[in-house]
C-alpha atoms as a PDB file:
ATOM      1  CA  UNK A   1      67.974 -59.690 -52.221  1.00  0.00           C
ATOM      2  CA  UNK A   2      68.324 -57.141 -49.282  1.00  0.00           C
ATOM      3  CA  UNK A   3      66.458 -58.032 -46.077  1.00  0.00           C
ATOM      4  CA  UNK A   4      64.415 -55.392 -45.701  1.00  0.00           C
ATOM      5  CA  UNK A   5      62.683 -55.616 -48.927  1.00  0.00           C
ATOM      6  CA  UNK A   6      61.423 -58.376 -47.860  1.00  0.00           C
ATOM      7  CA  UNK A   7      60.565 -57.337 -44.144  1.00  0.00           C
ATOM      8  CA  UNK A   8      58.119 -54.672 -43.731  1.00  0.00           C
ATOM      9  CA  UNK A   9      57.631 -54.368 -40.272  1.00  0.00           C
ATOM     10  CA  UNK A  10      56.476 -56.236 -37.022  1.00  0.00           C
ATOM     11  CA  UNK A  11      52.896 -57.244 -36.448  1.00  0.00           C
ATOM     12  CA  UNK A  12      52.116 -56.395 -32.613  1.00  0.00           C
ATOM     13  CA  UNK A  13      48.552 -57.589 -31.121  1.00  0.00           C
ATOM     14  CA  UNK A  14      47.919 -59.302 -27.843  1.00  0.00           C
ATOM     15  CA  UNK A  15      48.099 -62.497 -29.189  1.00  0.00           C
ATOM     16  CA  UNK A  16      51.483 -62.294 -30.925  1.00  0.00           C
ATOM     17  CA  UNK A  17      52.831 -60.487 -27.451  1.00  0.00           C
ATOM     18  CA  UNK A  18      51.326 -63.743 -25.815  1.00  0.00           C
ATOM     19  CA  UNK A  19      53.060 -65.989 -28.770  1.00  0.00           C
ATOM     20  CA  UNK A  20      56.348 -64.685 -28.324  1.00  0.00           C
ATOM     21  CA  UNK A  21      56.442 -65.729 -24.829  1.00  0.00           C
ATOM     22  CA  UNK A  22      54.456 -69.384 -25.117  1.00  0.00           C
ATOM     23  CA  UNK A  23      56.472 -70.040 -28.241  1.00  0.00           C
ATOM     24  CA  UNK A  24      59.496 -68.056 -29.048  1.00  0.00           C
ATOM     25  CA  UNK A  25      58.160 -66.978 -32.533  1.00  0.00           C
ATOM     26  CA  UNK A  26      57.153 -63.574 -33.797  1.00  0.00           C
ATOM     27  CA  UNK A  27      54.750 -62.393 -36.061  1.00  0.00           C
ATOM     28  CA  UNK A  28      55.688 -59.971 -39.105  1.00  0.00           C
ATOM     29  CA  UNK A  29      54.357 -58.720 -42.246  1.00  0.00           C
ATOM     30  CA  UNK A  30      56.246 -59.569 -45.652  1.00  0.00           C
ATOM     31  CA  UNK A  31      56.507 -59.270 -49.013  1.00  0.00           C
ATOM     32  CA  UNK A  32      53.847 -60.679 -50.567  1.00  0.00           C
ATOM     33  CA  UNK A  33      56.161 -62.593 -53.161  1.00  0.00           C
ATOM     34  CA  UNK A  34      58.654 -63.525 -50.833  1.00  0.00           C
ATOM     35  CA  UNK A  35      58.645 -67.398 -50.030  1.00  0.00           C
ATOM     36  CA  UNK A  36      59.542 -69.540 -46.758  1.00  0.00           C
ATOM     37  CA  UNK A  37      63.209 -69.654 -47.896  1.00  0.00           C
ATOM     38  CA  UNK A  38      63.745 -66.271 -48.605  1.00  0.00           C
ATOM     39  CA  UNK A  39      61.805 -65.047 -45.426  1.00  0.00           C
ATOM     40  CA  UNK A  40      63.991 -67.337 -42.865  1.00  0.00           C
ATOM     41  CA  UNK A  41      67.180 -66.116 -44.842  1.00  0.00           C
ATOM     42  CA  UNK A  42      65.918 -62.436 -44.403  1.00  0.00           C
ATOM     43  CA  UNK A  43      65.258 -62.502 -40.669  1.00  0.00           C
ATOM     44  CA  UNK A  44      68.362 -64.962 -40.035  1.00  0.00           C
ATOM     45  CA  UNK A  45      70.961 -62.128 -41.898  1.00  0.00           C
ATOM     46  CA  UNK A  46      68.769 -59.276 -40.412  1.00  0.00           C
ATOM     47  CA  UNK A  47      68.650 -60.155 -36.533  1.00  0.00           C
ATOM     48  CA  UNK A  48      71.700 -62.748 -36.306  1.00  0.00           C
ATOM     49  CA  UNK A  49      70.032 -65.308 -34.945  1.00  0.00           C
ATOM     50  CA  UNK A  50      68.809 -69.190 -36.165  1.00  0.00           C
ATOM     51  CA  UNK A  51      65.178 -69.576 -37.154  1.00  0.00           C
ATOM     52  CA  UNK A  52      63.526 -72.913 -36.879  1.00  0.00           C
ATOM     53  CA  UNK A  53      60.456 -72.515 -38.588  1.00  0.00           C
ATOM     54  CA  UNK A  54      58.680 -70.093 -40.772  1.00  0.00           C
ATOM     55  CA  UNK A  55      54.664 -70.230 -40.946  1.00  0.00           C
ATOM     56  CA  UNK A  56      53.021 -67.940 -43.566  1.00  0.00           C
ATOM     57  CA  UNK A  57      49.475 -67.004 -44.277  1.00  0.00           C
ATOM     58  CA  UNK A  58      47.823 -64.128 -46.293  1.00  0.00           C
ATOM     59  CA  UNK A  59      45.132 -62.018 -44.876  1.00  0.00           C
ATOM     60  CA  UNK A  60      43.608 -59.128 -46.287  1.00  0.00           C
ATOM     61  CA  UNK A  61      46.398 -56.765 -44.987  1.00  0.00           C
ATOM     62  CA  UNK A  62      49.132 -58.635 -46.833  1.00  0.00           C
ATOM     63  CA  UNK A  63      51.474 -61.570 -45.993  1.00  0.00           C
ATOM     64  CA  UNK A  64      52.086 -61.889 -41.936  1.00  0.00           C
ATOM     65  CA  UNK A  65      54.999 -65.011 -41.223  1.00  0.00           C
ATOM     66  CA  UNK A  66      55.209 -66.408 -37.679  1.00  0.00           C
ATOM     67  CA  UNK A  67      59.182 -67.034 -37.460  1.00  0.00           C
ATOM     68  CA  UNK A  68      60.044 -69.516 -34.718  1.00  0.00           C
ATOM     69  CA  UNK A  69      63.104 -69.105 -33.223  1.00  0.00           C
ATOM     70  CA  UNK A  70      65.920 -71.616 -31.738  1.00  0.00           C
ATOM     71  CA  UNK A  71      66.245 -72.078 -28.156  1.00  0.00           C
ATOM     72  CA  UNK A  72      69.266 -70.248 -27.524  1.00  0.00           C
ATOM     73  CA  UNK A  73      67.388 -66.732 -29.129  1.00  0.00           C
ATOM     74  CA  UNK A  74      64.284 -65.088 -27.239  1.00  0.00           C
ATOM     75  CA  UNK A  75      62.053 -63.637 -29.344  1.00  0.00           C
ATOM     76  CA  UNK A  76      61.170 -61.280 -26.672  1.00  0.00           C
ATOM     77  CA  UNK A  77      65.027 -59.908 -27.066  1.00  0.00           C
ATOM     78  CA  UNK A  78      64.458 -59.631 -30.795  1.00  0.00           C
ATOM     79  CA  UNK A  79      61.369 -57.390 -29.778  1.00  0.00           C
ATOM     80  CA  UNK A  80      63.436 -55.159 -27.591  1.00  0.00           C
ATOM     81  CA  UNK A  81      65.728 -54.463 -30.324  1.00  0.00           C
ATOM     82  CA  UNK A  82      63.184 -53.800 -32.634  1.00  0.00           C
ATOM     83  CA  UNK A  83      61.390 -51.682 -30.363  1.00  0.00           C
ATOM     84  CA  UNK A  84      57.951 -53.431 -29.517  1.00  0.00           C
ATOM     85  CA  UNK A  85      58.348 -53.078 -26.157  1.00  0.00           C
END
């Protein structure tokens, strides 16, 4: 399955801005179908990097999944290239 069918977009509040720097993760919105597996797989083949845990949750906006990244990758690079700086 391509990536970005399962990766809609970035979700940017305060709080997420404050979570990528406390805990290296990010926060995005998803495909409601897609699973943990298939998430971590997306993001991993979309921004190169290793992921080292995937939370999910549903709200009533759709699926959001906090990715947490290795050590050696910054989330807050993965932000610059996708532009939420």
């Amino acid at each position: 399955m391509d990536p970005y069918d399962i990766i809609y977009h970035p979700y940017v509040t305060e709080k997420t801005m404050n979570m990528m720097e406390k805990d290296n993760a990010l926060e995005l919105v998803v495909r409601r179908r897609a699973n943990k597996q298939q998430i971590k797989k997306a993001v991993e083949k979309m921004f190169e990097v290793k992921v080292k845990d995937v939370n999910t949750r549903i709200t009533k906006k759709g699926k959001h999944a906090i990715v947490t990244f290795m050590p050696e990758f910054k989330a807050e690079d993965i932000g610059m290239r996708i532009g939420i700086f």
